[in-house]
Protein backbone atom coordinates (compact mmCIF):
# COMPACT_ATOMS: atom_id res chain seq x y z
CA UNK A 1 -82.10 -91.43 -60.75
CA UNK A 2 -79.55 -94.16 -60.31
CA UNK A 3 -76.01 -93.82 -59.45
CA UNK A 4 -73.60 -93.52 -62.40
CA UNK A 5 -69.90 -94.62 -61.99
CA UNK A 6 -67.45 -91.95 -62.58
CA UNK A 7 -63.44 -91.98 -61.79
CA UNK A 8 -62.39 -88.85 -59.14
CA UNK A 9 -60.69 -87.87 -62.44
CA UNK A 10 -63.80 -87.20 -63.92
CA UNK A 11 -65.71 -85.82 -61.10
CA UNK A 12 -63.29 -83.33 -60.02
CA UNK A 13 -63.74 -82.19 -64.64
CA UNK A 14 -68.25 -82.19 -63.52
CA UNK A 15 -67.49 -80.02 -60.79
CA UNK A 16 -64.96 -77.81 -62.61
CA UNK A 17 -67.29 -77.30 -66.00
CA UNK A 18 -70.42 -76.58 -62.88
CA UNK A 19 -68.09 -74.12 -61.32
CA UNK A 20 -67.21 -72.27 -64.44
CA UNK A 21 -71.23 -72.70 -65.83
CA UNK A 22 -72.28 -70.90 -62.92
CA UNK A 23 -69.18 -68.27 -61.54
CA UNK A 24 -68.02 -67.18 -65.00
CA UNK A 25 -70.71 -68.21 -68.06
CA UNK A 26 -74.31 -67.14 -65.99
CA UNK A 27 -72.89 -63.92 -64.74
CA UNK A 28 -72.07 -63.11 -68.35
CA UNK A 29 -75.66 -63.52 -69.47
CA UNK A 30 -77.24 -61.44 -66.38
CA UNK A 31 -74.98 -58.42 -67.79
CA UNK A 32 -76.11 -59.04 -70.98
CA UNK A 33 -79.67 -59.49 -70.08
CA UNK A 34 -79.61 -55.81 -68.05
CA UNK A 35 -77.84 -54.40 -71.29
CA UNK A 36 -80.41 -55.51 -73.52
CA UNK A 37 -83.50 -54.78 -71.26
CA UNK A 38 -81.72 -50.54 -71.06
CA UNK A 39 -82.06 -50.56 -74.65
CA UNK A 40 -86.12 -50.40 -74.29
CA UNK A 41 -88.70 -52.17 -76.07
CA UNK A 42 -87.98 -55.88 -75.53
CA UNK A 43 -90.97 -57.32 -77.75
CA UNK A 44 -88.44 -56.27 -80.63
CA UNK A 45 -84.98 -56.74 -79.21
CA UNK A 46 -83.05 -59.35 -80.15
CA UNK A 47 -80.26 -59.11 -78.41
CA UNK A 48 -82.87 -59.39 -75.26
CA UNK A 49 -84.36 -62.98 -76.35
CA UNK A 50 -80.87 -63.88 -77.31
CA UNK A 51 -79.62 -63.28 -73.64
CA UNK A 52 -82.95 -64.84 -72.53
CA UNK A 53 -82.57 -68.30 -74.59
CA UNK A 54 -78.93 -68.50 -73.56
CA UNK A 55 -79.72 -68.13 -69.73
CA UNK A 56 -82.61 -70.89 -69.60
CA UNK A 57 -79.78 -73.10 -71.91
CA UNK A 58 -77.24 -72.17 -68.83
CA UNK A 59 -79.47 -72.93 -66.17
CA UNK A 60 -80.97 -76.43 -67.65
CA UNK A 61 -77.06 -77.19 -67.70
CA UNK A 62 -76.18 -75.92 -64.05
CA UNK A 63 -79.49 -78.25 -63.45
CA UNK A 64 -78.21 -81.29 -65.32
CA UNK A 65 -74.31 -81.14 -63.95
CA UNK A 66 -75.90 -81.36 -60.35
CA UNK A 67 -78.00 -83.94 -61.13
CA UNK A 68 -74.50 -85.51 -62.18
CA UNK A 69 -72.79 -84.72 -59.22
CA UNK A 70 -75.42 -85.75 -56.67
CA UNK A 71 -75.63 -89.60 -58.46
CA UNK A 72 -72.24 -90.01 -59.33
CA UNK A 73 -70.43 -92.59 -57.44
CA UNK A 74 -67.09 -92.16 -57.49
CA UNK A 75 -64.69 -95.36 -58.13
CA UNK A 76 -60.91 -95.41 -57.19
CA UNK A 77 -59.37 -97.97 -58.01
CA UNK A 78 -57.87 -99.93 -55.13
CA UNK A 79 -55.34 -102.61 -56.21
CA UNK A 80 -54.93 -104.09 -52.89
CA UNK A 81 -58.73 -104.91 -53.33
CA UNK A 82 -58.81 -105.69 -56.88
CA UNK A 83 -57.75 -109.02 -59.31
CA UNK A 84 -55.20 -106.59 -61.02
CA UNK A 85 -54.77 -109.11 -63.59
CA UNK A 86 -58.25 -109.09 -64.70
CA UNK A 87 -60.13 -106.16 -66.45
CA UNK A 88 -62.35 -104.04 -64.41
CA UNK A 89 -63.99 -100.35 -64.29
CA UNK A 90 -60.53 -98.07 -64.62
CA UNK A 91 -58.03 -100.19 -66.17
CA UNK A 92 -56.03 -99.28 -69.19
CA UNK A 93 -56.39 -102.20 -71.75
CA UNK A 94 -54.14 -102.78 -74.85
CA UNK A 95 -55.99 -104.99 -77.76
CA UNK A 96 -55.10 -106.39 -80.34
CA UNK A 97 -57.00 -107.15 -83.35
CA UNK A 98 -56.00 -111.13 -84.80
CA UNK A 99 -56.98 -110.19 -88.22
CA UNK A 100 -54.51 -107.18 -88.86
CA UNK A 101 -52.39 -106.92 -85.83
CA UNK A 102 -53.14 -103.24 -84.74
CA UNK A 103 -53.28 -103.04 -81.46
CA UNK A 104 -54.96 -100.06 -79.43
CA UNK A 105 -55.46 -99.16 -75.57
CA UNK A 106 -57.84 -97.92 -73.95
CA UNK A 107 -58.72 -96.61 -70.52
CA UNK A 108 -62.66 -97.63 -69.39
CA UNK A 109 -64.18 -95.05 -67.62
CA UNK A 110 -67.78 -93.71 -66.61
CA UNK A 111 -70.12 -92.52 -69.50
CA UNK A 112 -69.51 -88.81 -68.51
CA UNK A 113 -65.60 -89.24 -69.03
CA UNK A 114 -66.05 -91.14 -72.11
CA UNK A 115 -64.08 -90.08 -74.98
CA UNK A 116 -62.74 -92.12 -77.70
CA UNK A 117 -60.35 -89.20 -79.13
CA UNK A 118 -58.87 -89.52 -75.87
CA UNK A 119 -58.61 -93.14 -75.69
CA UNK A 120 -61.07 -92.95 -73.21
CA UNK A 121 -64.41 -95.98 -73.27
CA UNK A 122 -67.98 -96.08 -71.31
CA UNK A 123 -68.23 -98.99 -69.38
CA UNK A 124 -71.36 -99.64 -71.03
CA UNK A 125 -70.16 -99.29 -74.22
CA UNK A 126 -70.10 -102.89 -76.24
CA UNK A 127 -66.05 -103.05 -76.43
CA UNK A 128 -65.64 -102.30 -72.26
CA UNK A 129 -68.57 -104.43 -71.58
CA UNK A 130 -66.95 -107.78 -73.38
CA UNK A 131 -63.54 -106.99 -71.87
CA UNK A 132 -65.00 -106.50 -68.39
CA UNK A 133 -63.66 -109.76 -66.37
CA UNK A 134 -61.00 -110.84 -69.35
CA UNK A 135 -57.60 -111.66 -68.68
CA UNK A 136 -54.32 -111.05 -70.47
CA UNK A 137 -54.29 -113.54 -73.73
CA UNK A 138 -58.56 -113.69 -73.32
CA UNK A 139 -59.78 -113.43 -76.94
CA UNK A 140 -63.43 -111.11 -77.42
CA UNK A 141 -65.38 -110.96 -80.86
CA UNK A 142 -67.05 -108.18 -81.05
CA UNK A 143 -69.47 -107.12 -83.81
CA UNK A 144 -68.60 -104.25 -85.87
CA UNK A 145 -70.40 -103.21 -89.19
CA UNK A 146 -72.18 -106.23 -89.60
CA UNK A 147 -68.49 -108.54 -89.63
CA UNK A 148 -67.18 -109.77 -86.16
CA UNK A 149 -63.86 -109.44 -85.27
CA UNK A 150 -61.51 -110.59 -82.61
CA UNK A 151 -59.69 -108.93 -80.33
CA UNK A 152 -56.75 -110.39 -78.05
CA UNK A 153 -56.14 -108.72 -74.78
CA UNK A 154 -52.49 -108.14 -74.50
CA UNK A 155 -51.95 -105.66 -71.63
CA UNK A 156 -53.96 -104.70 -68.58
CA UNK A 157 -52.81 -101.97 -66.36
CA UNK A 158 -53.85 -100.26 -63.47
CA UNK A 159 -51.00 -97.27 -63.07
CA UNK A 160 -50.20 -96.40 -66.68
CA UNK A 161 -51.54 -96.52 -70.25
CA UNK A 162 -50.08 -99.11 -72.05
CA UNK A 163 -47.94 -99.30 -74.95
């Protein structure tokens, strides 16, 4: 498996979700699976196949939030090392669209961390990949449902989300 960039932000969230997956959710199923298994027959117990489907669920994601953890690479962003005026993994970005003005920010992140809710974009998501490299006033197109549009960058930050 290759390594997967992922902020400290959003390694220290993996390790929290692994810690909780397998300390507070897995636990919960053993009791469950003992409680079913005293109530006798299990080749008509329910609650017993219930407890058994949700363990092998808990345990494939234990597996798979490990597998995370052992390929992520963690980035921190280092200004002293950086072209802080140029868009790179972990910078906050404020765009604006030229055809209606609104203008939106985003933070680009890892693909575990990604969340557009949140404001939040995978650096290999279309959007982060075109602003990767772009300076403040740099103009993108970007296709979206089947019309392109344009996008100034206005803002690039590396300590706060811009406005």
């Amino acid at each position: 498996m290759h390594k997967f960039p992922i902020t400290k932000t959003g390694y220290d969230s993996l390790k929290e979700k692994l810690r909780v997956l397998q300390q507070v959710e897995r636990p919960k199923v053993v009791v469950a699976l003992a409680e079913a298994r005293s109530h006798g027959d299990l080749s008509e117990n329910a609650e017993y196949e219930s407890a058994k489907e949700k363990q092998s669920y808990l345990d494939s994601k234990i597996r798979e939030i490990e597998n995370k953890l052992a390929n992520a690479e963690i980035i921190e962003v280092d200004k002293s090392k950086i072209d802080i005026g140029q868009v790179a993994f972990g910078a906050y970005v404020s765009i604006k669209e030229l055809g209606t003005g609104r203008v939106v920010s985003y933070l680009i992140v890892g693909e575990e961390e990604a969340n557009l809710d949140n404001g939040r974009i995978s650096i290999t998501s279309p959007l982060a990949r075109e602003l990767i490299g772009c300076r403040k006033g740099d103009v993108i197109e970007l296709e979206a449902r089947k019309a392109i549009k344009e996008y100034e960058v206005v803002e690039i930050s590396y300590d706060r989300i811009p406005k």
